[in-house]
N, C-alpha and C. Protein backbone atom coordinates (compact mmCIF):
# COMPACT_ATOMS: atom_id res chain seq x y z
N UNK A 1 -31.21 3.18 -4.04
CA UNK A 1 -29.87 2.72 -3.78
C UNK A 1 -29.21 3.62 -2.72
N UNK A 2 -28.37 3.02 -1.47
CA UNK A 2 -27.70 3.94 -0.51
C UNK A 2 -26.48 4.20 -1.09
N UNK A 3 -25.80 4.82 -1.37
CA UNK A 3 -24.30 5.27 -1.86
C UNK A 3 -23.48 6.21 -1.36
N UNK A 4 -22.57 6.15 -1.24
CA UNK A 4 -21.63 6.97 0.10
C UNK A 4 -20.90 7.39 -1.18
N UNK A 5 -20.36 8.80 -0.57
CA UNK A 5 -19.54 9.51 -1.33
C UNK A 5 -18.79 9.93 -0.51
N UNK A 6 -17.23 9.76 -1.07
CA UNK A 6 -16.40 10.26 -0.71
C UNK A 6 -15.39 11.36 -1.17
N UNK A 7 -15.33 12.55 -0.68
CA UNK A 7 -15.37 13.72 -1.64
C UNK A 7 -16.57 14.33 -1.81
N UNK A 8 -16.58 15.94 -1.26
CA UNK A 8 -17.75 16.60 -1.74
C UNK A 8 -17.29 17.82 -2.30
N UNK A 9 -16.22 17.79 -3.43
CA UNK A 9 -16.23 18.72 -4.21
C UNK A 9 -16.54 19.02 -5.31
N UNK A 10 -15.86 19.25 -6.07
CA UNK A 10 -17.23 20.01 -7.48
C UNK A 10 -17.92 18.06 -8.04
N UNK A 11 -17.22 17.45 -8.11
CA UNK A 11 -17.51 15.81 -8.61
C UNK A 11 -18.52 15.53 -7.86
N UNK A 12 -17.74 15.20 -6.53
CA UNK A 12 -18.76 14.49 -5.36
C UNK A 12 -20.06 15.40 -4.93
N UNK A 13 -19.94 16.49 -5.12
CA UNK A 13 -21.07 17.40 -5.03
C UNK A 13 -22.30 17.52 -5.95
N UNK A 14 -22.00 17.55 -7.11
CA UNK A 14 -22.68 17.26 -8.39
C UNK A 14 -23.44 16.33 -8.63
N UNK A 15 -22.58 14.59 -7.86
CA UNK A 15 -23.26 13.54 -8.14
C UNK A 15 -24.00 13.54 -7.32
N UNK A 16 -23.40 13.55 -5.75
CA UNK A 16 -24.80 13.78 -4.95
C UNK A 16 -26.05 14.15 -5.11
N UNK A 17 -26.10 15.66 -5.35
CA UNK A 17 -27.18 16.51 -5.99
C UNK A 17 -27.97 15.81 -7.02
N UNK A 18 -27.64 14.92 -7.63
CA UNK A 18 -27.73 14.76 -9.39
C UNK A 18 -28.67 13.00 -8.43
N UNK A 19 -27.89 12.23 -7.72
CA UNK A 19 -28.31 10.88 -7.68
C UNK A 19 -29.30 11.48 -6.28
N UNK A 20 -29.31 12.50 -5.48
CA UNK A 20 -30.03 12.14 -5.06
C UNK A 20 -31.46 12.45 -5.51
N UNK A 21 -31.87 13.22 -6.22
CA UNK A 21 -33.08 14.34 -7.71
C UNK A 21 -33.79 12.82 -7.87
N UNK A 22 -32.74 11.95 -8.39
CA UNK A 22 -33.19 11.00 -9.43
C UNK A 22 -33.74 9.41 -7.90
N UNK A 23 -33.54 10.06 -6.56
CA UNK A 23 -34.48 8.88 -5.77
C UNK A 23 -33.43 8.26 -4.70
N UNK A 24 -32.14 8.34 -5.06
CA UNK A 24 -31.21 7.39 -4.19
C UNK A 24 -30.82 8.40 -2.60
N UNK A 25 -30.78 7.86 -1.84
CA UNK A 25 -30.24 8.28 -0.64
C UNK A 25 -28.43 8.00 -0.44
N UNK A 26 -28.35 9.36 -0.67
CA UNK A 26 -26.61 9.59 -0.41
C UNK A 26 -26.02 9.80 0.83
N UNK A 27 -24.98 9.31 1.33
CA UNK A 27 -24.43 8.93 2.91
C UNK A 27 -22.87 10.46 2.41
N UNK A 28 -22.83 11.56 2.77
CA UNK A 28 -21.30 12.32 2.44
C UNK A 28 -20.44 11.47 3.62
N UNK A 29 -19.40 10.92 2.89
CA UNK A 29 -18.20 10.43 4.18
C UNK A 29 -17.10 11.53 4.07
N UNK A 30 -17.82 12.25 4.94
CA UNK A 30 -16.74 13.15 6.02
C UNK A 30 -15.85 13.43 6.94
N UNK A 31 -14.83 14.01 6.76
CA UNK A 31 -13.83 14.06 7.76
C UNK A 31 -14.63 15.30 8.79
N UNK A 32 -15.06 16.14 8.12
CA UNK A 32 -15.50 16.99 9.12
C UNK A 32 -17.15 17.47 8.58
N UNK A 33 -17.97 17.16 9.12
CA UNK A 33 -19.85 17.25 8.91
C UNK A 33 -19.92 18.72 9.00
N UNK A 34 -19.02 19.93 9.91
CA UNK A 34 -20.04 20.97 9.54
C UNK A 34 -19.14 21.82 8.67
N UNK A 35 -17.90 21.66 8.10
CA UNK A 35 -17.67 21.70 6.51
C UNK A 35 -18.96 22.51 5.76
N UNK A 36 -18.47 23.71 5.32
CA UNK A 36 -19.73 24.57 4.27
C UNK A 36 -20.17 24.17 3.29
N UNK A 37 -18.96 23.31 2.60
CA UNK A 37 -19.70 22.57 1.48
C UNK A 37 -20.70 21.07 2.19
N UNK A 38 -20.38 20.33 2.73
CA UNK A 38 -21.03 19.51 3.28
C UNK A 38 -22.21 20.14 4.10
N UNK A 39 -22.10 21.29 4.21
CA UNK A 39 -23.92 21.46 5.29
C UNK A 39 -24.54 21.86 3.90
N UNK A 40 -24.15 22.36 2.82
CA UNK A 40 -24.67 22.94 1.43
C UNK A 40 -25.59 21.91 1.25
N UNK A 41 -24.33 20.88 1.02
CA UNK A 41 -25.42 19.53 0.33
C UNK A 41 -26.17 19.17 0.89
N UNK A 42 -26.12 18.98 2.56
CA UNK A 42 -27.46 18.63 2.97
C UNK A 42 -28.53 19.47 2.94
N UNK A 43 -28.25 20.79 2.69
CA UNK A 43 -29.44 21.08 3.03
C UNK A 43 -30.02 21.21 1.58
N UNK A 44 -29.54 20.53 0.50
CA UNK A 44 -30.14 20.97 -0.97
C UNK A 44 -31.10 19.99 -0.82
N UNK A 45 -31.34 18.51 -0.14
CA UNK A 45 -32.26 17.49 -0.44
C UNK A 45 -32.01 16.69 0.73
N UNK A 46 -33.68 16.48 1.47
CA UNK A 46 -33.05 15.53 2.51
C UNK A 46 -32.69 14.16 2.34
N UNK A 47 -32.45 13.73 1.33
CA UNK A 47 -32.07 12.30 0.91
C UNK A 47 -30.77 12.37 0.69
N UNK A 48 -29.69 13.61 1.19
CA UNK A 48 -28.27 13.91 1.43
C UNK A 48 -28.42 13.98 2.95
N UNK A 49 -27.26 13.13 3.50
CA UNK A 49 -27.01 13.22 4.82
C UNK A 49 -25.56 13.04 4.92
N UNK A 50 -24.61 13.49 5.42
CA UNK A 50 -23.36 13.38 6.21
C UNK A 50 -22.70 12.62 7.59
N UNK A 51 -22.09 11.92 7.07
CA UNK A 51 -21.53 10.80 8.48
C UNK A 51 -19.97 11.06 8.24
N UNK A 52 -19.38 10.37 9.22
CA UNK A 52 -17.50 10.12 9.31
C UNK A 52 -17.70 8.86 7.72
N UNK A 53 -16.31 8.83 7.49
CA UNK A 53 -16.22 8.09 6.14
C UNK A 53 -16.77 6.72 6.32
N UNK A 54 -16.26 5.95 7.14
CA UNK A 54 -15.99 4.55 7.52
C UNK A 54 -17.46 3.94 7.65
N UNK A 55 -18.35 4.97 8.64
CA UNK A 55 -19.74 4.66 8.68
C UNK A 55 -20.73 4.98 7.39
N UNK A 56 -20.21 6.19 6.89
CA UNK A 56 -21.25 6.07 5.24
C UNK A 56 -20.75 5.09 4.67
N UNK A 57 -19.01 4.48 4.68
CA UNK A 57 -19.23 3.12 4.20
C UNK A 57 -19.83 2.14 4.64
N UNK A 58 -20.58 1.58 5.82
CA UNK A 58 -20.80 0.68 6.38
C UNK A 58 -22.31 0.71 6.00
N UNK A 59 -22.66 1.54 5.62
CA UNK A 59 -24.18 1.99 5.64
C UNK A 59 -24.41 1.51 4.26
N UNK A 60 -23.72 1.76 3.07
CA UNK A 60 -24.21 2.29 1.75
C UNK A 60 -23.71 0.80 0.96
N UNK A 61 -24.47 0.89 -0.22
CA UNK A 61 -24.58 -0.58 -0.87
C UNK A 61 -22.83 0.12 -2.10
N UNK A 62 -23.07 1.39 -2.71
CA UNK A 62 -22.05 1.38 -4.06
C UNK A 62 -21.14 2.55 -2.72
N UNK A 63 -19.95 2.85 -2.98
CA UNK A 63 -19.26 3.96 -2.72
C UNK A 63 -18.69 4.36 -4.12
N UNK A 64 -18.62 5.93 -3.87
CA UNK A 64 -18.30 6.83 -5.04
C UNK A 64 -16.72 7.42 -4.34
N UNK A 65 -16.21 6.90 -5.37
CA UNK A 65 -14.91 8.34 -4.31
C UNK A 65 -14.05 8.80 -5.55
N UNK A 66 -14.18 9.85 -4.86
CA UNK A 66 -14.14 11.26 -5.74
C UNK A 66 -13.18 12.29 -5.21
N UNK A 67 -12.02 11.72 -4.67
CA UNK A 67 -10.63 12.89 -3.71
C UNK A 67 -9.86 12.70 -4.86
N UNK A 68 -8.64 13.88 -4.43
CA UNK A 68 -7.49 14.06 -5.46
C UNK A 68 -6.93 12.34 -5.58
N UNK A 69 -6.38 11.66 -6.67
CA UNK A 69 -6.04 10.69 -6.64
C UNK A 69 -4.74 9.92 -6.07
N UNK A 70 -4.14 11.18 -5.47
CA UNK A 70 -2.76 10.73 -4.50
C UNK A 70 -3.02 10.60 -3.13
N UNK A 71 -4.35 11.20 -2.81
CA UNK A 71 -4.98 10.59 -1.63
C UNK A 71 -5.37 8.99 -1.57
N UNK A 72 -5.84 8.47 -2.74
CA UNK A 72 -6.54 7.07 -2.71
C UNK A 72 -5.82 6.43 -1.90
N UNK A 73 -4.76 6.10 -2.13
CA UNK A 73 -3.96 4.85 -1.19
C UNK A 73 -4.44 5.40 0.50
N UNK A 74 -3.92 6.27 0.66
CA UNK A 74 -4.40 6.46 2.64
C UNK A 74 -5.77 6.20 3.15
N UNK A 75 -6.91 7.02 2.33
CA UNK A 75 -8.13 6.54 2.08
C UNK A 75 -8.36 4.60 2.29
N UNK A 76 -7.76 4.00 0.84
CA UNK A 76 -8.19 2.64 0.95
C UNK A 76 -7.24 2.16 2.45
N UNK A 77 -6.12 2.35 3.29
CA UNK A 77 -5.74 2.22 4.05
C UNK A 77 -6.61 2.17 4.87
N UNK A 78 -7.89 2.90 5.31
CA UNK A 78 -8.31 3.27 6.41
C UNK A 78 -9.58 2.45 6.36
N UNK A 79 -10.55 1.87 5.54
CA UNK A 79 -11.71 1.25 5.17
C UNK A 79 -11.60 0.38 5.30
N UNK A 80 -12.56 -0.59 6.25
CA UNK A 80 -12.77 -1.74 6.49
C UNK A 80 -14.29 -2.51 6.32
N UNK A 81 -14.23 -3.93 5.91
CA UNK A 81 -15.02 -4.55 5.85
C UNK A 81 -15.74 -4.33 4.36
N UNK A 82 -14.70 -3.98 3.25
CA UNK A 82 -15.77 -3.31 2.13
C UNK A 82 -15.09 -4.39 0.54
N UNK A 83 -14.82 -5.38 1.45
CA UNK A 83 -14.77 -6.57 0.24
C UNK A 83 -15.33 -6.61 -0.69
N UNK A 84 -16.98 -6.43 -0.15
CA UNK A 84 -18.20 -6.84 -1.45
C UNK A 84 -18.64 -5.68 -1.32
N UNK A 85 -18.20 -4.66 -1.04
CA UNK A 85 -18.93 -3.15 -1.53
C UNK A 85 -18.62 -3.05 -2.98
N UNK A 86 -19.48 -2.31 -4.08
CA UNK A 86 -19.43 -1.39 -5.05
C UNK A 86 -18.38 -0.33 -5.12
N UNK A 87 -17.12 -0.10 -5.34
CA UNK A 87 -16.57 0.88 -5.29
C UNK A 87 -16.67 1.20 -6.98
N UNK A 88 -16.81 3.06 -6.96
CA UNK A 88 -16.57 3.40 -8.40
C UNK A 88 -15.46 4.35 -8.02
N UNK A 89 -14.43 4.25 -8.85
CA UNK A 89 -13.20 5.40 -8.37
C UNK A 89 -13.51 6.66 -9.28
N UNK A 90 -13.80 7.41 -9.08
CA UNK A 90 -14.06 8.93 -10.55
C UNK A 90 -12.80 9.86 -10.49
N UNK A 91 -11.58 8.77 -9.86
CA UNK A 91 -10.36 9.68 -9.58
C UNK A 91 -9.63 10.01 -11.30
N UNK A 92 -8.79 10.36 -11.16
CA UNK A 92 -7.69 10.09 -12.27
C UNK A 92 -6.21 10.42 -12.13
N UNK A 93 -5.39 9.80 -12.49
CA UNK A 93 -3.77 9.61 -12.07
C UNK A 93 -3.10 9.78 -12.75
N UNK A 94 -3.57 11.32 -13.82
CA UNK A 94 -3.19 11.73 -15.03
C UNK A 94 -1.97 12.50 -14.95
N UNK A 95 -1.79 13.21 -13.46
CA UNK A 95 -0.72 14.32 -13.20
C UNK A 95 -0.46 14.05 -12.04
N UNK A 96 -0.77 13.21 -11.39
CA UNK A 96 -0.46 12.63 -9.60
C UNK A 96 -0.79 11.58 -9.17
N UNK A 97 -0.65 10.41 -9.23
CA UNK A 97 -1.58 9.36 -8.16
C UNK A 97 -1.18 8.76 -7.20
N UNK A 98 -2.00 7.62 -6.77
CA UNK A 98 -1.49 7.05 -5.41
C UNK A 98 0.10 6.35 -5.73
N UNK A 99 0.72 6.41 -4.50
CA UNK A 99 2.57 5.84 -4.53
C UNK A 99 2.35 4.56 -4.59
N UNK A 100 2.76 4.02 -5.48
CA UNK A 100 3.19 2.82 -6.09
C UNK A 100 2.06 2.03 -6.98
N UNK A 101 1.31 2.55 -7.17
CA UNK A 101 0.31 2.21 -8.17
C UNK A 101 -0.35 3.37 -9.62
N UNK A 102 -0.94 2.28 -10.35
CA UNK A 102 -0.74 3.42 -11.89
C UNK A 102 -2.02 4.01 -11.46
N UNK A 103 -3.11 3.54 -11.00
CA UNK A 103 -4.51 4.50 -10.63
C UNK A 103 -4.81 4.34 -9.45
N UNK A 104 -5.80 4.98 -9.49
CA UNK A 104 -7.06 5.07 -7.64
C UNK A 104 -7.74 3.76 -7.61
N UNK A 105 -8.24 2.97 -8.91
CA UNK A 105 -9.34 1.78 -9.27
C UNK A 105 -7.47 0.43 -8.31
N UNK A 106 -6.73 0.80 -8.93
CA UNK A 106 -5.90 -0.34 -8.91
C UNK A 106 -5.66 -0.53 -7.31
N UNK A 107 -5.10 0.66 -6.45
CA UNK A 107 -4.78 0.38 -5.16
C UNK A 107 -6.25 0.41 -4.22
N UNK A 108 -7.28 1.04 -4.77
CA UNK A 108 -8.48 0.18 -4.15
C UNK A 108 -8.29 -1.32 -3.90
N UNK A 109 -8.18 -1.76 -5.19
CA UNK A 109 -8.40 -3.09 -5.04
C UNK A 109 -7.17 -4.31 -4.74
N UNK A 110 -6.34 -3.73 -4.84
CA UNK A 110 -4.83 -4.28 -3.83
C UNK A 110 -5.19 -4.19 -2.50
N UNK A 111 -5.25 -2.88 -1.80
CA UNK A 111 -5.53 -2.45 -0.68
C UNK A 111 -6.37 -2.77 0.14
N UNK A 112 -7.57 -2.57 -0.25
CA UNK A 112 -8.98 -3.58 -0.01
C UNK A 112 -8.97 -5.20 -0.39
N UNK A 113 -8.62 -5.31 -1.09
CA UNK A 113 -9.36 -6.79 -1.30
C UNK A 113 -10.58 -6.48 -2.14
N UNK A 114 -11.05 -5.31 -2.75
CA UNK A 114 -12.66 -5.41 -2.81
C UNK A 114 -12.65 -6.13 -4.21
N UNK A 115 -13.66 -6.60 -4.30
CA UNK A 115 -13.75 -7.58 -5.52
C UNK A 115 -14.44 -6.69 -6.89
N UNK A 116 -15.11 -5.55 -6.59
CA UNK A 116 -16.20 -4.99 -7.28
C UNK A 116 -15.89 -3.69 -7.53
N UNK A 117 -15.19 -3.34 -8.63
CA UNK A 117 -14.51 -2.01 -8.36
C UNK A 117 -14.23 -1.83 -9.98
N UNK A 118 -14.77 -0.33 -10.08
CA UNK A 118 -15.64 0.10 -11.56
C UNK A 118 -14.46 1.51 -12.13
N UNK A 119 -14.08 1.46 -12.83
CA UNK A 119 -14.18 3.19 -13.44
C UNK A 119 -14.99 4.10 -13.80
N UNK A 120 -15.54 5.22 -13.54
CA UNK A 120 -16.57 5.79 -13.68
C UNK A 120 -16.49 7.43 -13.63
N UNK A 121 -17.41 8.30 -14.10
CA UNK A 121 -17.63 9.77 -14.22
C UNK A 121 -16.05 10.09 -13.66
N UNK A 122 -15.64 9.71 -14.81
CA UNK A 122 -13.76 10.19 -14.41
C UNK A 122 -13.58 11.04 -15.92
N UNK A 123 -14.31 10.66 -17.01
CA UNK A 123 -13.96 11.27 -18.04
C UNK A 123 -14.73 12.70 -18.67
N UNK A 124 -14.95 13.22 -17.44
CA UNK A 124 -15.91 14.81 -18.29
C UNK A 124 -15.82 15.39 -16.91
N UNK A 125 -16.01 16.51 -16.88
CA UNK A 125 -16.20 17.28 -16.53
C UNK A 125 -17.64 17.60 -15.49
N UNK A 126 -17.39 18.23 -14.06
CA UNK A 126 -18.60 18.43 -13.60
C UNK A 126 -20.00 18.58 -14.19
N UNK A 127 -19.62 19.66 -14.98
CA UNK A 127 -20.91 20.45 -15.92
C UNK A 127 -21.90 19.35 -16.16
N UNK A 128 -21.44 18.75 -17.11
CA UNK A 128 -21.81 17.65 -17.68
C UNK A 128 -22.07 16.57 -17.10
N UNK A 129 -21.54 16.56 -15.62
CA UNK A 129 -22.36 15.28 -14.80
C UNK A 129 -23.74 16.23 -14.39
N UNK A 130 -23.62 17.39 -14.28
CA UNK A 130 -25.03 18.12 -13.60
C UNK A 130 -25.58 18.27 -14.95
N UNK A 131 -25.52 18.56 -16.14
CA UNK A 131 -26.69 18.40 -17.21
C UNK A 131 -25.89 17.79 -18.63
N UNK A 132 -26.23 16.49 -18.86
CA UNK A 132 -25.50 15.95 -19.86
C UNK A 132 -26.29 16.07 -21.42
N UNK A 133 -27.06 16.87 -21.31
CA UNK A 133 -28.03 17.24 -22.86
C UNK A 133 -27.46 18.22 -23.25
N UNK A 134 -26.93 18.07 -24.45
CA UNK A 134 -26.72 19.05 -25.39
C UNK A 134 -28.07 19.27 -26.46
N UNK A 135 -28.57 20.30 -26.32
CA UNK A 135 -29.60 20.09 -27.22
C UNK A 135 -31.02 18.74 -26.71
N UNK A 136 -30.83 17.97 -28.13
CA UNK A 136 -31.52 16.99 -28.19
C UNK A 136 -30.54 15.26 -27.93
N UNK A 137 -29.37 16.16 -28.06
CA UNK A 137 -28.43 14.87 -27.70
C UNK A 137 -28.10 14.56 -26.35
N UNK A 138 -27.74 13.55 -25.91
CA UNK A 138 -27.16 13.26 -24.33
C UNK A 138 -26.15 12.25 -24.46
N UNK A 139 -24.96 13.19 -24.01
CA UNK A 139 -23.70 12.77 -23.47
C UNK A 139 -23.27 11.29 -23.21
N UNK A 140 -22.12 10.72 -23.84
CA UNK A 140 -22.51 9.45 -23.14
C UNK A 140 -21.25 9.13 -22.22
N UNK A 141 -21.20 8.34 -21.38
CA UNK A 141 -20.52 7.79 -20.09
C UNK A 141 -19.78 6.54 -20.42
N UNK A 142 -19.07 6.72 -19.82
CA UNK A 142 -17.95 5.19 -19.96
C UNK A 142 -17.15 5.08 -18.85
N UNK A 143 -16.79 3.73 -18.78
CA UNK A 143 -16.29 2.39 -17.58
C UNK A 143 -15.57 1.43 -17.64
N UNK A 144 -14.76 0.97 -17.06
CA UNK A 144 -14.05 -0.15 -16.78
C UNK A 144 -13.66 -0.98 -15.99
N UNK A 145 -13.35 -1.85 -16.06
CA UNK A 145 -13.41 -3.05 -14.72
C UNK A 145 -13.30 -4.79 -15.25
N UNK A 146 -12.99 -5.68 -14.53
CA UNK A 146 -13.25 -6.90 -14.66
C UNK A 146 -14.63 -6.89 -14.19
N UNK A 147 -15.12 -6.01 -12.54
CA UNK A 147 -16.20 -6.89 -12.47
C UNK A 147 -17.54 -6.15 -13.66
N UNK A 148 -18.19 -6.67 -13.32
CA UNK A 148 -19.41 -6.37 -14.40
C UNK A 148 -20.90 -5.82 -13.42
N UNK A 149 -20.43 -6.50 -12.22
CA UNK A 149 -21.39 -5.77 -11.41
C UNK A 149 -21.31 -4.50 -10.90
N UNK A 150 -20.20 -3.70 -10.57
CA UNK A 150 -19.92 -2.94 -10.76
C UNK A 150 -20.50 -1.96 -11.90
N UNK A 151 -19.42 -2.06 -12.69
CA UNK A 151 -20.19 -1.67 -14.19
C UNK A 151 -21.25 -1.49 -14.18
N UNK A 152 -22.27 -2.40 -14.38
CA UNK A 152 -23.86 -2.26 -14.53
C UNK A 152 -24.25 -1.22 -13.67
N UNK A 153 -23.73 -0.84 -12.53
CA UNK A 153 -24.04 0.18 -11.58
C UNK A 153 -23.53 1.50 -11.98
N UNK A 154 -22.42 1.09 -12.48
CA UNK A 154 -22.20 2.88 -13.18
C UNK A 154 -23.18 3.18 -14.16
N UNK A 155 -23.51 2.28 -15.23
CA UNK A 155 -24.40 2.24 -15.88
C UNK A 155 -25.71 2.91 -16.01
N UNK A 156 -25.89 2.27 -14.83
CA UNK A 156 -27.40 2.40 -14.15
C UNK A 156 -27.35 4.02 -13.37
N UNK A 157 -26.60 4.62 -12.96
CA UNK A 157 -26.61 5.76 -12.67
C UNK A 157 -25.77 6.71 -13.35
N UNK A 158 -25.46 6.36 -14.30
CA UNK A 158 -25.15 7.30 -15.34
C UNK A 158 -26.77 8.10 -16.22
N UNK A 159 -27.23 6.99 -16.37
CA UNK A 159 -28.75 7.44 -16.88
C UNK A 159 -29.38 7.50 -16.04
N UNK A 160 -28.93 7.67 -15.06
CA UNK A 160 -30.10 8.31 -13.59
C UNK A 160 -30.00 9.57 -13.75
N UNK A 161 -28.66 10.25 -14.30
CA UNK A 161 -28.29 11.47 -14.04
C UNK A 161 -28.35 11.78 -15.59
N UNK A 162 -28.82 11.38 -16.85
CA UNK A 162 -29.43 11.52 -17.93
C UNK A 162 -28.20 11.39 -19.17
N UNK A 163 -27.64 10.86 -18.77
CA UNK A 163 -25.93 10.34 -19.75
C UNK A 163 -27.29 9.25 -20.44
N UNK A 164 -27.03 9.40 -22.07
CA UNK A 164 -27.03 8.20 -22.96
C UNK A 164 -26.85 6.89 -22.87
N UNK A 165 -25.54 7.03 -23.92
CA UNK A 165 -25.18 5.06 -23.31
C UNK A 165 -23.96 5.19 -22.52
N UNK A 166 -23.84 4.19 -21.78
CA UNK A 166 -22.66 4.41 -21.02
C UNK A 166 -21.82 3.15 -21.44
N UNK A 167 -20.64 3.24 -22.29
CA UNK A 167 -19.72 2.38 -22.99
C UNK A 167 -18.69 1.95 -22.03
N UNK A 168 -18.64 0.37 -22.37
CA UNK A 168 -17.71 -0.21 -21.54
C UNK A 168 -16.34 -0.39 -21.93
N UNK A 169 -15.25 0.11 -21.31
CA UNK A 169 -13.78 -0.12 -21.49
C UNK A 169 -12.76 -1.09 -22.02
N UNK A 170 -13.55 -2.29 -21.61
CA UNK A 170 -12.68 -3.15 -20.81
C UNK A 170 -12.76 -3.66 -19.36
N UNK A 171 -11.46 -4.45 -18.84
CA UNK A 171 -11.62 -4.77 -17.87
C UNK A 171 -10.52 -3.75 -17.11
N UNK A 172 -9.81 -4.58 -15.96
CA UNK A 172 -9.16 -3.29 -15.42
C UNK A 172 -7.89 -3.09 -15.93
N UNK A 173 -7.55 -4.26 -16.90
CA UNK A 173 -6.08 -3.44 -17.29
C UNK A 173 -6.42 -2.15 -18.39
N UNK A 174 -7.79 -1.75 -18.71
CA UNK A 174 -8.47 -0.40 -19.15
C UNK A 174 -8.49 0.87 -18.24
N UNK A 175 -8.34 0.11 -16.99
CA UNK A 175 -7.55 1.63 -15.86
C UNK A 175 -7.17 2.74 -16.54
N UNK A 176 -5.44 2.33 -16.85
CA UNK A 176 -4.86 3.73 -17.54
C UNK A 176 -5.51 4.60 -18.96
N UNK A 177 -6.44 3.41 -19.94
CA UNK A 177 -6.46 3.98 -20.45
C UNK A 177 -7.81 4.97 -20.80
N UNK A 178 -9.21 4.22 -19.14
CA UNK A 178 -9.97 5.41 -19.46
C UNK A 178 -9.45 6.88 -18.83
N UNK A 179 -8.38 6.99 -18.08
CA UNK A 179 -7.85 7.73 -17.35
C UNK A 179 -7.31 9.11 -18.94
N UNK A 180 -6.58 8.17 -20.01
CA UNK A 180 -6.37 8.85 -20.66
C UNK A 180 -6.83 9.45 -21.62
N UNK A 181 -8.40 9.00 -21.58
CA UNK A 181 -9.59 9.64 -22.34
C UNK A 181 -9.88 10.77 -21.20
N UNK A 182 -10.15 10.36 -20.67
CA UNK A 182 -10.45 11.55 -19.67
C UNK A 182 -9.15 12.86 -19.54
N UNK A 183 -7.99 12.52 -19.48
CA UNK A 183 -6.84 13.75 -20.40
C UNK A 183 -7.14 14.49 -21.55
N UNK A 184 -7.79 13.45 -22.40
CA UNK A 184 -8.16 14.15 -24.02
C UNK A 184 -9.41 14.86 -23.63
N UNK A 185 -10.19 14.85 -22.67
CA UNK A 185 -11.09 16.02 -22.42
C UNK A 185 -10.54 17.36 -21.74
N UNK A 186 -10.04 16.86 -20.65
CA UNK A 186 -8.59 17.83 -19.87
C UNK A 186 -8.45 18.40 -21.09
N UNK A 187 -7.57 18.28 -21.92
CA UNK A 187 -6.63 18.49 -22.81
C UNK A 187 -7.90 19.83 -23.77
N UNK A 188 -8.26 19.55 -24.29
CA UNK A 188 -9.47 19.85 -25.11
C UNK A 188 -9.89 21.55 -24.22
N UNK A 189 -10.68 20.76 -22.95
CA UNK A 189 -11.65 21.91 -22.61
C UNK A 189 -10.56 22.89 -21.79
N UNK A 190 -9.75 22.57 -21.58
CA UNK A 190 -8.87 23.15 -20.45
C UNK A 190 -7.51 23.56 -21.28
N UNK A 191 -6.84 22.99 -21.68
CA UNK A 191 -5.31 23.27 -22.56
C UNK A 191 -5.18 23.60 -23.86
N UNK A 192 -6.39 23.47 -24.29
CA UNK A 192 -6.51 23.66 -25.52
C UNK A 192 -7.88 24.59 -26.03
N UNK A 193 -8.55 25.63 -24.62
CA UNK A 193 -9.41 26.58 -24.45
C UNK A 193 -10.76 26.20 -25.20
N UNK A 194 -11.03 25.19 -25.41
CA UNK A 194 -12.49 24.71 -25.88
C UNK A 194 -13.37 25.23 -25.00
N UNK A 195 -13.16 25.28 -23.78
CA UNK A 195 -14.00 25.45 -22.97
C UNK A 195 -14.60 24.11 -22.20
N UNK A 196 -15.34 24.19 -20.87
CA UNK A 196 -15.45 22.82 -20.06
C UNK A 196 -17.00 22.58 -20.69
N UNK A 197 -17.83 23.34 -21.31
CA UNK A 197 -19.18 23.03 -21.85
C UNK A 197 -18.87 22.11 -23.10
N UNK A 198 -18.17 20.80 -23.03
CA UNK A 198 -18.11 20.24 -24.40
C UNK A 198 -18.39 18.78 -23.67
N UNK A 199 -18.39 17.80 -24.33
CA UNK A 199 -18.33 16.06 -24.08
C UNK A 199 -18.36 15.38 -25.41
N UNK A 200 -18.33 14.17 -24.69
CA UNK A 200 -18.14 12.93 -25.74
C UNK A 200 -19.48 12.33 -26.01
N UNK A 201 -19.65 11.68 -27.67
CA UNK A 201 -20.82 11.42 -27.58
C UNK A 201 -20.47 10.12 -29.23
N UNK A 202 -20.24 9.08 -28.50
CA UNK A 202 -20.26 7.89 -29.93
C UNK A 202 -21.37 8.00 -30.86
N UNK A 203 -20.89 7.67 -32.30
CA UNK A 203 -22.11 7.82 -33.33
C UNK A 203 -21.92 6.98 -34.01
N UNK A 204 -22.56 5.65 -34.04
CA UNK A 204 -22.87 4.74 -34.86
C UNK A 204 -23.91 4.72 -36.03
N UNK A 205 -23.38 4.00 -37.16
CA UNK A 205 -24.04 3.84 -38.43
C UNK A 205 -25.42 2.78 -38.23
């Protein structure tokens, strides 16, 4: 799978690293290519390469974007032609988001037009996108969206990167509220000194 990432910080960095291990060729959409963190990633795997944003979008089948979430709106401002792209937003609009909308997933898809637009690796923590085994257990992942194609793609690379099951939300009026699962981890590992080595993991009878 080609997938453009947007954002290469601790998120966008992680997944990169993590999707590209597991076979996929990652496009970094960059404002600036010789960026220290962006020459990092390329040089961890050559199936990481760096372009301007617009062209790793033009290139790549899913986009990942992964910037502070009060950026999203200028971002989706600037992207063209990405109707039927894959977008997964891994933002969250828990303490800031884009002006005039409740998430990053929502003014994507105002903004764009895109039809295919997922919630995803918004609710844990880096760590845990780079090794989701605890033990003998593995972490599980969750999503939201109307579309379903989408979805299936978070899905599908959630257990690329070794997440369990990856549980579905809802559709997108589930926006705010995987946003606010992803707080109750905030909340937990960060405000409440658990520490960021923890996750979520459903247990059925």
């Amino acid at each position: 799978m080609k997938i453009a990432i947007i954002g290469h910080g601790n998120v966008g960095g992680t997944l990169a690293k993590g999707w590209s291990k597991a076979g996929h060729n990652i496009l970094i959409g960059a404002r600036n290519s010789e960026d220290e963190l962006v020459k990092d990633l390329i040089s961890e795997n050559d199936r990481i390469q760096a372009t301007n944003i617009q062209s790793a979008v033009d290139k790549s089948e899913v986009i990942l974007v992964a910037i502070p979430a009060n950026a999203v709106g200028d971002l989706a401002k600037s992207l063209k032609n990405i109707e039927e792209k894959i977008i997964i937003d891994a933002t969250n609009s828990v303490f800031e988001g884009p002006d005039g909308f409740k998430t990053g997933a929502e003014a994507i898809q105002k903004i764009t037009g895109c039809r295919h637009v997922a919630k995803g690796f918004n609710t844990t923590g880096f760590e845990n996108m780079e090794n989701p085994v605890y033990g003998k257990t593995k972490l599980d992942m969750f999503t939201a969206g109307d579309s379903k194609k989408a979805k299936n793609v978070v899905s599908k690379l959630a257990n690329d990167l070794g997440f369990g099951n990856c549980y579905d939300f809802g559709g997108d009026d589930k926006f705010p509220l995987i946003e606010q699962f992803a707080m109750a981890w905030i909340n937990l590992a960060i405000m409440q000194g658990e520490g960021r080595n923890i996750g979520f993991k459903v247990l059925t009878r």
